[in-house]
Protein backbone atom coordinates (compact mmCIF):
# COMPACT_ATOMS: atom_id res chain seq x y z
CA UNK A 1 71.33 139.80 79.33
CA UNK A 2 67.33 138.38 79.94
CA UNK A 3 67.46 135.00 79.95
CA UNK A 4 64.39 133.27 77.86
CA UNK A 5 64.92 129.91 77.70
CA UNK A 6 66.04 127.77 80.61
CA UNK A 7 65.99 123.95 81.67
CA UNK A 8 65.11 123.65 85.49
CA UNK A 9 67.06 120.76 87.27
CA UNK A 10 67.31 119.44 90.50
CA UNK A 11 65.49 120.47 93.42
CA UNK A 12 68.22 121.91 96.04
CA UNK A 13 66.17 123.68 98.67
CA UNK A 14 63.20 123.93 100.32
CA UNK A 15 61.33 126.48 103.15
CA UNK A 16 58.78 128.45 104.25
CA UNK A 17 59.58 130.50 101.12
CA UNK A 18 58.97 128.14 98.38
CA UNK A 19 61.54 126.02 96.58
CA UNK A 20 64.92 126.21 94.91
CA UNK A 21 66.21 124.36 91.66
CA UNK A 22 69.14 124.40 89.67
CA UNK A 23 68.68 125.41 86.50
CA UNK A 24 70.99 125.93 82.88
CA UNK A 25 70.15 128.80 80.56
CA UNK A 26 70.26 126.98 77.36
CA UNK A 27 71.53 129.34 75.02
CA UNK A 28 74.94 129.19 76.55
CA UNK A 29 74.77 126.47 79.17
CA UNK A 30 75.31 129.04 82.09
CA UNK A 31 74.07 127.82 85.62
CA UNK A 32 72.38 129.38 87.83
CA UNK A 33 69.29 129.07 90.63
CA UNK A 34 65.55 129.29 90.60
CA UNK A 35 63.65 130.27 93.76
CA UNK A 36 59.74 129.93 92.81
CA UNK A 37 56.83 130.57 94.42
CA UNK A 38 53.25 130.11 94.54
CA UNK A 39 51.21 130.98 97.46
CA UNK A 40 49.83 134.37 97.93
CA UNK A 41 51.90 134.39 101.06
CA UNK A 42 55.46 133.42 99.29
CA UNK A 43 54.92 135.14 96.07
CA UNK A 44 54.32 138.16 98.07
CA UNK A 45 57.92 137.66 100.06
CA UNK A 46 59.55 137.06 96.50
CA UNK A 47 58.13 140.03 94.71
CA UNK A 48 59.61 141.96 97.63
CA UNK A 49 62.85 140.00 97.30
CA UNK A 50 63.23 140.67 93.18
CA UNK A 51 62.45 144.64 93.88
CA UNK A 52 65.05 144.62 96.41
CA UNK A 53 67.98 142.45 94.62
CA UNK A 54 67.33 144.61 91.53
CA UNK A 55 68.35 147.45 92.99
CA UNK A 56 71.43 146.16 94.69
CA UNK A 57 75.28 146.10 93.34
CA UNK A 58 77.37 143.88 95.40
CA UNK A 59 80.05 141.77 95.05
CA UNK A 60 78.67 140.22 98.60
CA UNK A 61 75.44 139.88 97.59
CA UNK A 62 74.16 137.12 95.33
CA UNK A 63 73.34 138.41 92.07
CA UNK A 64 69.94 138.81 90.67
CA UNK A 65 69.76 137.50 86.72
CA UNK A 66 66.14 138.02 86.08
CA UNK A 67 62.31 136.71 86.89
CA UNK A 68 59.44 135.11 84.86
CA UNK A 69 56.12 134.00 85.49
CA UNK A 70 56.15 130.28 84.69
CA UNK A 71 53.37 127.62 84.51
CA UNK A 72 51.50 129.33 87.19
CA UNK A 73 55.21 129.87 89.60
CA UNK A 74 56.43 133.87 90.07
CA UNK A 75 60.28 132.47 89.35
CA UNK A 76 63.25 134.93 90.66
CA UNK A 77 66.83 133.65 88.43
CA UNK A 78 69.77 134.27 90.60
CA UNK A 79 73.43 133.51 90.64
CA UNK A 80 74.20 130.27 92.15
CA UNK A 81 76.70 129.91 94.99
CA UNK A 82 77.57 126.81 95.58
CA UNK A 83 78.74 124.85 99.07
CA UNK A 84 75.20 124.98 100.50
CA UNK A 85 74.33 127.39 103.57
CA UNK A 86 76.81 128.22 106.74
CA UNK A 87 74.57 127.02 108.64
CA UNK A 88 75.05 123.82 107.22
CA UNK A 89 78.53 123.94 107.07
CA UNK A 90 79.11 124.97 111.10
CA UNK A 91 76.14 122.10 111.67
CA UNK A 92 78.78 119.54 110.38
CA UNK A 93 81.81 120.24 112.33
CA UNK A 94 83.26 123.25 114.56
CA UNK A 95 84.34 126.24 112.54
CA UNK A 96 88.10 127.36 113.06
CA UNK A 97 88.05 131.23 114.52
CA UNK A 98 89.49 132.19 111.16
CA UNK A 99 86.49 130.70 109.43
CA UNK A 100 84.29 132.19 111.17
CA UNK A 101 85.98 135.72 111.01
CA UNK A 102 86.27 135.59 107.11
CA UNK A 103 82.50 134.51 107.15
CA UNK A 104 81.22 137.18 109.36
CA UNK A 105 83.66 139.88 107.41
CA UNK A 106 81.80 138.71 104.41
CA UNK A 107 78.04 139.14 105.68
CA UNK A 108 79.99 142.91 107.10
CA UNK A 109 80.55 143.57 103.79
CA UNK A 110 77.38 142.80 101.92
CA UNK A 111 75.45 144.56 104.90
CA UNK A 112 77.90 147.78 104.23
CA UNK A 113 76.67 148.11 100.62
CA UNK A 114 73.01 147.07 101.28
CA UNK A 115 72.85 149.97 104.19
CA UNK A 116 74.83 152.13 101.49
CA UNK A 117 71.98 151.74 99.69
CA UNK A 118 68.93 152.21 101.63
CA UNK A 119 68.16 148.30 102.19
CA UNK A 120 68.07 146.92 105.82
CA UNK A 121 68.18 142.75 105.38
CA UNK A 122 65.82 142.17 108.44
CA UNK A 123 66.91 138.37 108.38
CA UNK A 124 70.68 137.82 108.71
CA UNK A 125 71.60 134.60 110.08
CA UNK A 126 73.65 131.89 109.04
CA UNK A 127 71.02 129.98 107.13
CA UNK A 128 70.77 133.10 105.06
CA UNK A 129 74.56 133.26 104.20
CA UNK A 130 75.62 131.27 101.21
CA UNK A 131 79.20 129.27 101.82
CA UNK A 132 80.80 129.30 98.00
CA UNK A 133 84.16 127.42 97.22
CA UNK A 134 85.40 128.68 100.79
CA UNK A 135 84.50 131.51 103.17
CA UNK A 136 86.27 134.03 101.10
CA UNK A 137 83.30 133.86 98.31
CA UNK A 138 80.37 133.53 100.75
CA UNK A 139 77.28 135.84 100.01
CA UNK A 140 74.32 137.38 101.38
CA UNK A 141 70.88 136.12 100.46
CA UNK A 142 66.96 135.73 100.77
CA UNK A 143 66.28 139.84 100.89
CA UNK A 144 62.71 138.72 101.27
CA UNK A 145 62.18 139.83 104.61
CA UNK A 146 64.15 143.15 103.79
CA UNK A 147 62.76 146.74 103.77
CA UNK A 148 63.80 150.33 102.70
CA UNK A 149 64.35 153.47 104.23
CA UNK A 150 63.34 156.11 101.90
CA UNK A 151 63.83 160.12 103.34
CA UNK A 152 63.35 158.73 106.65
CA UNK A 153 60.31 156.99 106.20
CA UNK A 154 60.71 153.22 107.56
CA UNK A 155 58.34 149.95 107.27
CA UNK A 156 57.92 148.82 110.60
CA UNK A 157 56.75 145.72 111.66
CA UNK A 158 57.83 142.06 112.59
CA UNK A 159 60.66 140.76 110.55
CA UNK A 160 62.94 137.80 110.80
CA UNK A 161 63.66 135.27 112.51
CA UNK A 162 63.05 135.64 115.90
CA UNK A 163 65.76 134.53 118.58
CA UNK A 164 68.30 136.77 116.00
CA UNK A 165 65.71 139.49 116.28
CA UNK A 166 67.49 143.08 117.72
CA UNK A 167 65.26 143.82 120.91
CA UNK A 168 63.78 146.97 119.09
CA UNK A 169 62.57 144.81 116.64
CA UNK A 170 60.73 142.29 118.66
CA UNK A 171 59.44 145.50 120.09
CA UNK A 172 57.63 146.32 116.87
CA UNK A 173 59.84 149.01 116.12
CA UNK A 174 60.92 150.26 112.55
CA UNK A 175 63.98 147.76 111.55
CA UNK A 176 67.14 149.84 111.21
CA UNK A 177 70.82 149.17 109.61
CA UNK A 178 71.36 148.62 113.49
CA UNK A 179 69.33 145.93 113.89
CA UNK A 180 71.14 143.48 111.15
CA UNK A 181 74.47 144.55 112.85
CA UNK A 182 72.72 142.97 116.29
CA UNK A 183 71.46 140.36 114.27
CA UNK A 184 75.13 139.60 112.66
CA UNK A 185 76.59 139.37 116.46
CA UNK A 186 74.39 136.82 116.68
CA UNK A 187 75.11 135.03 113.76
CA UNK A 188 79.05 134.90 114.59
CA UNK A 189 77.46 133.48 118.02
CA UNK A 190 75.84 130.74 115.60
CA UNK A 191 78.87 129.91 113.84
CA UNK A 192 81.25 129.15 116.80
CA UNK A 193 78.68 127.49 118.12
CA UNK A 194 78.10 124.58 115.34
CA UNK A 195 74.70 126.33 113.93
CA UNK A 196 72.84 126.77 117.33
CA UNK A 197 70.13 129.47 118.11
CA UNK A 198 72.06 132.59 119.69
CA UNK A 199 69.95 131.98 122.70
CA UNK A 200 66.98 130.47 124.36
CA UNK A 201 64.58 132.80 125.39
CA UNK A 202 60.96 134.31 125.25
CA UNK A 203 60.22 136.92 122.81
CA UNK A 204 59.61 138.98 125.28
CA UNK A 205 62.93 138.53 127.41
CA UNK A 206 64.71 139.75 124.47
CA UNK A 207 62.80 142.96 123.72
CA UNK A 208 62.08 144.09 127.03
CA UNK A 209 65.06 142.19 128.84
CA UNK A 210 68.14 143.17 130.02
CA UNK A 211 69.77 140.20 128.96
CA UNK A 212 72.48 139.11 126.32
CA UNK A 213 72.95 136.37 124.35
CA UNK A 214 75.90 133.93 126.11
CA UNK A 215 79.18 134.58 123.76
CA UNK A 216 80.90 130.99 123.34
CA UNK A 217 83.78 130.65 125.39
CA UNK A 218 85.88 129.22 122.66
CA UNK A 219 86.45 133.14 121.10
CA UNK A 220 89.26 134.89 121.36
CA UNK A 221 89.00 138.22 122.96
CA UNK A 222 88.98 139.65 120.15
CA UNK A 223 85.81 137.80 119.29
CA UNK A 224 84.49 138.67 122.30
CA UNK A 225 84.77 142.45 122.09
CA UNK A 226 83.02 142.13 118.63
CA UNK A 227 80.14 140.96 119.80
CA UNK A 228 80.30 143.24 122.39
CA UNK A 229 79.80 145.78 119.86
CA UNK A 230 77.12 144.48 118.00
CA UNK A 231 75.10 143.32 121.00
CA UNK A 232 74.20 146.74 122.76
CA UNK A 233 70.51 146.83 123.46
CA UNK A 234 70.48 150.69 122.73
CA UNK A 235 70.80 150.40 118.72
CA UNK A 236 72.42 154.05 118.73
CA UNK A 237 75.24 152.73 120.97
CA UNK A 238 75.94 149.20 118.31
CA UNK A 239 78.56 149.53 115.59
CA UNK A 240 78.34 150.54 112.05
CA UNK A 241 79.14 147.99 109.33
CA UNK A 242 81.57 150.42 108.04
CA UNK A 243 82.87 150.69 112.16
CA UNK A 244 82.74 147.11 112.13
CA UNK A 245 85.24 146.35 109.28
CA UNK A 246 87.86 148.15 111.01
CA UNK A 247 88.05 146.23 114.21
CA UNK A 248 90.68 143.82 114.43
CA UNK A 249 88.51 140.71 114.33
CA UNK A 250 87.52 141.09 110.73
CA UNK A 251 91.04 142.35 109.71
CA UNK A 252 92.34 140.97 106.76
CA UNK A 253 95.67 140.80 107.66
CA UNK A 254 94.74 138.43 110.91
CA UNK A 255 93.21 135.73 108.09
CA UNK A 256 94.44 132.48 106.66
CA UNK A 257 93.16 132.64 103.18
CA UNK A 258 93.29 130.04 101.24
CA UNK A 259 93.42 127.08 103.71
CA UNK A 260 89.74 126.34 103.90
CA UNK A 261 89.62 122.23 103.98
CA UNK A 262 86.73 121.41 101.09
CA UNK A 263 83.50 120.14 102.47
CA UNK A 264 81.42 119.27 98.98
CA UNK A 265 82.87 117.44 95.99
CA UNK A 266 82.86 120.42 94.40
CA UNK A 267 85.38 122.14 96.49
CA UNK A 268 88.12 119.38 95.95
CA UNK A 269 90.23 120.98 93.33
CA UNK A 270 89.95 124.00 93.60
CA UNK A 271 89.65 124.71 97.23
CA UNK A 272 93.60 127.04 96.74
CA UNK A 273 91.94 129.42 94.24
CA UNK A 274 90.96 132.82 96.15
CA UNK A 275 87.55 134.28 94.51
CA UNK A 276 89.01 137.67 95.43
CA UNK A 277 92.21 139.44 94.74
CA UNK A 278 93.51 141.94 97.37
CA UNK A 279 91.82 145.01 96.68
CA UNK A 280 88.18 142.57 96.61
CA UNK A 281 87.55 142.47 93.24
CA UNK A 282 85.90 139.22 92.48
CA UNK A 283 87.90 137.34 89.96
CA UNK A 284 85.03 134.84 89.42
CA UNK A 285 81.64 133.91 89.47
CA UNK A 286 79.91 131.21 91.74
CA UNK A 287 78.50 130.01 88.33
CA UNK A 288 81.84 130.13 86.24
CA UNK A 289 83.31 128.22 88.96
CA UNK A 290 80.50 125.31 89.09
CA UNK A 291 80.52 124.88 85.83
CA UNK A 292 84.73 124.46 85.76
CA UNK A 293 84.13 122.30 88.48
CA UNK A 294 81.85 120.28 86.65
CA UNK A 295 83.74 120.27 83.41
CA UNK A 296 87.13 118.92 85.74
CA UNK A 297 84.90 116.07 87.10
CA UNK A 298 83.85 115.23 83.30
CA UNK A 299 88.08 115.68 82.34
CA UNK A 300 89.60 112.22 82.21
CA UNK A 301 87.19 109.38 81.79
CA UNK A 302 84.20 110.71 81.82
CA UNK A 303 81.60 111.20 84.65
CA UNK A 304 79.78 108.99 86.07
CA UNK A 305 76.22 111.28 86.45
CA UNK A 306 74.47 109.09 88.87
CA UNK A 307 77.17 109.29 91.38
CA UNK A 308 77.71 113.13 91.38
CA UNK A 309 73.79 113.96 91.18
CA UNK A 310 73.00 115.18 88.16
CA UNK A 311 69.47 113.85 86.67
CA UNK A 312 69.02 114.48 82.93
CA UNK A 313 66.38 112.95 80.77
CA UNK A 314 67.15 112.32 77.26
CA UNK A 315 64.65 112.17 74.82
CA UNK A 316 65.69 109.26 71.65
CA UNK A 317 62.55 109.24 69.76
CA UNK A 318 62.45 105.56 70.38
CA UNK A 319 60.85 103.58 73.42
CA UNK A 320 59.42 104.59 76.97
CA UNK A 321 61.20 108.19 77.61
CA UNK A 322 60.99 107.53 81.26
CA UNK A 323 63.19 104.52 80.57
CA UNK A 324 66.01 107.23 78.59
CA UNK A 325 66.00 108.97 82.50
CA UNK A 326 69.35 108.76 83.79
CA UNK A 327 68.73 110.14 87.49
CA UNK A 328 70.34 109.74 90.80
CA UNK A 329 67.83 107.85 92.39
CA UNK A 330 66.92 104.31 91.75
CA UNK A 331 63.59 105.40 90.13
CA UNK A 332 62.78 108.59 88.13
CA UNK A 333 59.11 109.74 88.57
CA UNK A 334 59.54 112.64 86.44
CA UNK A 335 58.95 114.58 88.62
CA UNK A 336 61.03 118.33 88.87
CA UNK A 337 62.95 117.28 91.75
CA UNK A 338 64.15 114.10 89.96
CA UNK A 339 64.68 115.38 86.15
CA UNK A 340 65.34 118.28 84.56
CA UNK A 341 62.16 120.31 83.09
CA UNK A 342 61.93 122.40 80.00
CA UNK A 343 60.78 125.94 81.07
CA UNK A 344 60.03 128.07 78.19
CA UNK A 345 61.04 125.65 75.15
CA UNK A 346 59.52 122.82 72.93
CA UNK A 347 62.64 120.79 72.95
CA UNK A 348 66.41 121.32 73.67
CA UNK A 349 69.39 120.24 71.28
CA UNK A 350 72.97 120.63 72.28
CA UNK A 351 75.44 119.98 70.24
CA UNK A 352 78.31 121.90 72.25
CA UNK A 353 78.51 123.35 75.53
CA UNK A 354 81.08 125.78 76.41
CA UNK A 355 84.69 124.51 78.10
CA UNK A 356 84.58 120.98 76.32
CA UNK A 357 80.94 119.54 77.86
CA UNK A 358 79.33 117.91 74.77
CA UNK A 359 75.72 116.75 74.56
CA UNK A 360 73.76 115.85 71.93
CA UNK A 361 70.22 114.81 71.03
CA UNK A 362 68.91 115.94 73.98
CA UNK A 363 65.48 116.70 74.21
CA UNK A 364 63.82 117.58 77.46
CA UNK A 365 61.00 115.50 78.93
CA UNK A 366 58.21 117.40 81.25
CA UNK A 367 56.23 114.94 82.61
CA UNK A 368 53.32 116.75 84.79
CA UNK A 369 51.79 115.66 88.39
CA UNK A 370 48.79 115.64 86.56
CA UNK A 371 49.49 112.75 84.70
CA UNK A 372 51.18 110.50 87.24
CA UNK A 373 47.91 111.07 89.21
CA UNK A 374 45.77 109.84 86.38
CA UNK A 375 48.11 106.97 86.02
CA UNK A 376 48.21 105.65 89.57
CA UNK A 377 44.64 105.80 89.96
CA UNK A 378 44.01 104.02 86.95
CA UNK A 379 46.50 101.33 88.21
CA UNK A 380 44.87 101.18 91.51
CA UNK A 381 41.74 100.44 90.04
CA UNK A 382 42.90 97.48 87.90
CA UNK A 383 44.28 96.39 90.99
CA UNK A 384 41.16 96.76 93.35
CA UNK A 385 39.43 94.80 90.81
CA UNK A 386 41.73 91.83 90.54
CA UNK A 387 39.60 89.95 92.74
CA UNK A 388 36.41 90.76 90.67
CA UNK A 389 38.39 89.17 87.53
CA UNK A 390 38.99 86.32 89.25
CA UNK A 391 35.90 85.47 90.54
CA UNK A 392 34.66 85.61 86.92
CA UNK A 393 37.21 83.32 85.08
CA UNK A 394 36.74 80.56 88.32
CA UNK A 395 32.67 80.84 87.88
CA UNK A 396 32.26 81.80 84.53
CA UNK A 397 30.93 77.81 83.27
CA UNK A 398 27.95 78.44 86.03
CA UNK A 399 27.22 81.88 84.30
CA UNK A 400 27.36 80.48 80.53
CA UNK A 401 29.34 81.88 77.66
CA UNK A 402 27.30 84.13 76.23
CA UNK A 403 27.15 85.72 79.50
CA UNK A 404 30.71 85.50 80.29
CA UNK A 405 31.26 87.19 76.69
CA UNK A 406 29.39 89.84 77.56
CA UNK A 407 30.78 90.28 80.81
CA UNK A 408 34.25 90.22 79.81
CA UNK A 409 33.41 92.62 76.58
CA UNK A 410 32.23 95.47 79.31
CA UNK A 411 35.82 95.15 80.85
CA UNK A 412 37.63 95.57 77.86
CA UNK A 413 38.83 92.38 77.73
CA UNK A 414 37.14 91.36 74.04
């Protein structure tokens, strides 16, 4: 279903590509992400990224929900997976081997049905890789680096991120399904090794090297032989995705599922709940499961929004609407990152939200940069002017009233 009208919250990322904000469809309260994008440069990655998440079906994939054009912003509405990145999540302590298998058979997965379908990522790495409620709901993202291969006919060119780059790659060679499997040898690489680069060398080591990236000595051997077969130089020689599944290191049956420790507030309650039942059918969304989340924290006594983040403005009718701003932070510029702005709608009225979550009379407040510009440079002038005032009151006797009146009438002051 196309989703019209939509609040934008929170801004939760930033890169290279743009920006990304939470956002609440507000004919049923559903939440979900916004990547946006202005630049020639970004809107032309995004564009690339909408074609290529339209025409994908995967459970390990984050879903695409739609895209707008939006106060000047190309906008791309996706599912939202929450937990932040793996990168961030092996950058604040060591993953256990198990985590890091159930991760990497995840990205194995999503790559499986992407290849399936003619799509080669061209940027897998752990920043790319979505976390969920626990390793067992992470997904694939940002496809904006990814290309097609149509009846044998492949983009070629320089894609990615470089030190996760296959050699044939950095080459300037056509990307192939091969080259994400060498780029998600190095991503394991990553993860057991708290978020660093695979390796530290030139460009040129790794495409016309004979080197490999060093495999962290805290794998099992079974680790170790899966890299192995990801990291052959000769992409003919590497493993499929589908080859991949069936080696013992992403095997199911040698998981603990279920026993992730939480790492958000989020993941608290319901860090027990598998996302996937045995045969992998996903049993819920990223967004159904936020928004449970959210109405558990609200449960017994309330929430307390400036303690778990949330920044809504509500609009009374009476006094300084800025003042109505119930943010996070200890002052609300209005800006998007701070409160949440009305994207396709005159005004927003709740009076019930699905699961319980009740709000009424709220109307959302768009304040624009715009106007905070005009306003601090009118305040800055007042200010650089102080001095002028006060020369003026101390002297004015010396300059006579009528003067003075005169004066003083020019400034707005009579």
């Amino acid at each position: 279903m196309e989703i019209k009208n939509w609040v934008k919250g929170s801004c939760i990322g930033r890169g290279s590509f743009g920006k990304v904000n939470l956002a609440f469809d507000a004919s049923n309260g559903q939440i979900f992400a916004v990547k946006s994008a202005n630049s020639i440069a970004t809107v032309d990655s995004l564009e690339n990224e909408i074609r290529v998440l339209k025409s994908l079906n995967s459970p390990y994939v984050v879903t695409y929900l739609g895209d707008d054009v939006r106060f000047g912003e190309r906008n791309l509405l996706m599912e939202y997976v929450p937990g932040g990145t793996v990168a961030d999540a092996a950058a604040k302590s060591p993953m256990e081997e198990a985590e890091v298998r159930a991760y990497a058979r995840r990205v194995a997965l999503a790559l499986r049905d992407a290849h399936a379908a003619g799509v080669v990522h061209c940027d897998v790495k752990a920043r790319n890789v979505l976390a969920g409620a626990n390793p067992d709901s992470a997904k694939l993202a940002d496809f904006g680096s990814a290309t097609r291969v149509v009846d044998g006919a492949r983009a070629g060119g320089l894609r990615g991120t470089p030190l996760w780059m296959a050699p044939e790659v950095v080459r300037g060679e056509a990307p192939l399904p091969a080259s994400d499997v060498w780029s998600l040898g190095c991503t394991v690489i990553e993860m057991a090794t708290g978020g660093k680069a695979p390796w530290e060398v030139s460009m040129v080591e790794i495409g016309y090297g004979e080197g490999l990236p060093t495999v962290s000595a805290a794998l099992s051997d079974v680790g170790k032989d899966f890299i192995e077969k990801c990291l052959r130089r000769e992409g003919r020689e590497r493993w499929t995705c589908e080859m991949l599944l069936e080696h013992p290191f992403l095997a199911v049956d040698l998981m603990v599922r279920g026993r992730w420790s939480p790492r958000t507030v989020i993941e608290a309650i319901f860090d027990d709940d598998d996302d996937e039942d045995e045969d992998g059918t996903e049993l819920s969304s990223g967004s159904e499961w936020a928004r449970d989340r959210i109405v558990e924290l609200v449960g017994d006594g309330g929430v307390v929004w400036e303690s778990e983040g949330w920044e809504v403005v509500r609009w009374g009718g009476e006094g300084d609407p800025i003042g109505n701003c119930l943010s996070g932070c200890c002052f609300c510029c209005g800006c998007e990152c701070c409160c949440w702005e009305e994207e396709g709608m005159s005004g927003l009225e709740h009076e019930q939200v699905e699961n319980g979550m009740v709000v009424r009379d709220l109307r959302v407040l768009s304040i624009s940069e715009d106007l905070f510009v005009y306003h601090f440079f009118v305040l800055s002038c007042w200010i650089m002017l102080l001095p002028v005032w006060i020369m003026i009151w101390l002297f004015g006797h010396r300059l006579g009233t009528d003067f003075l009146k005169t004066v003083c009438s020019g400034f707005g002051f009579f």
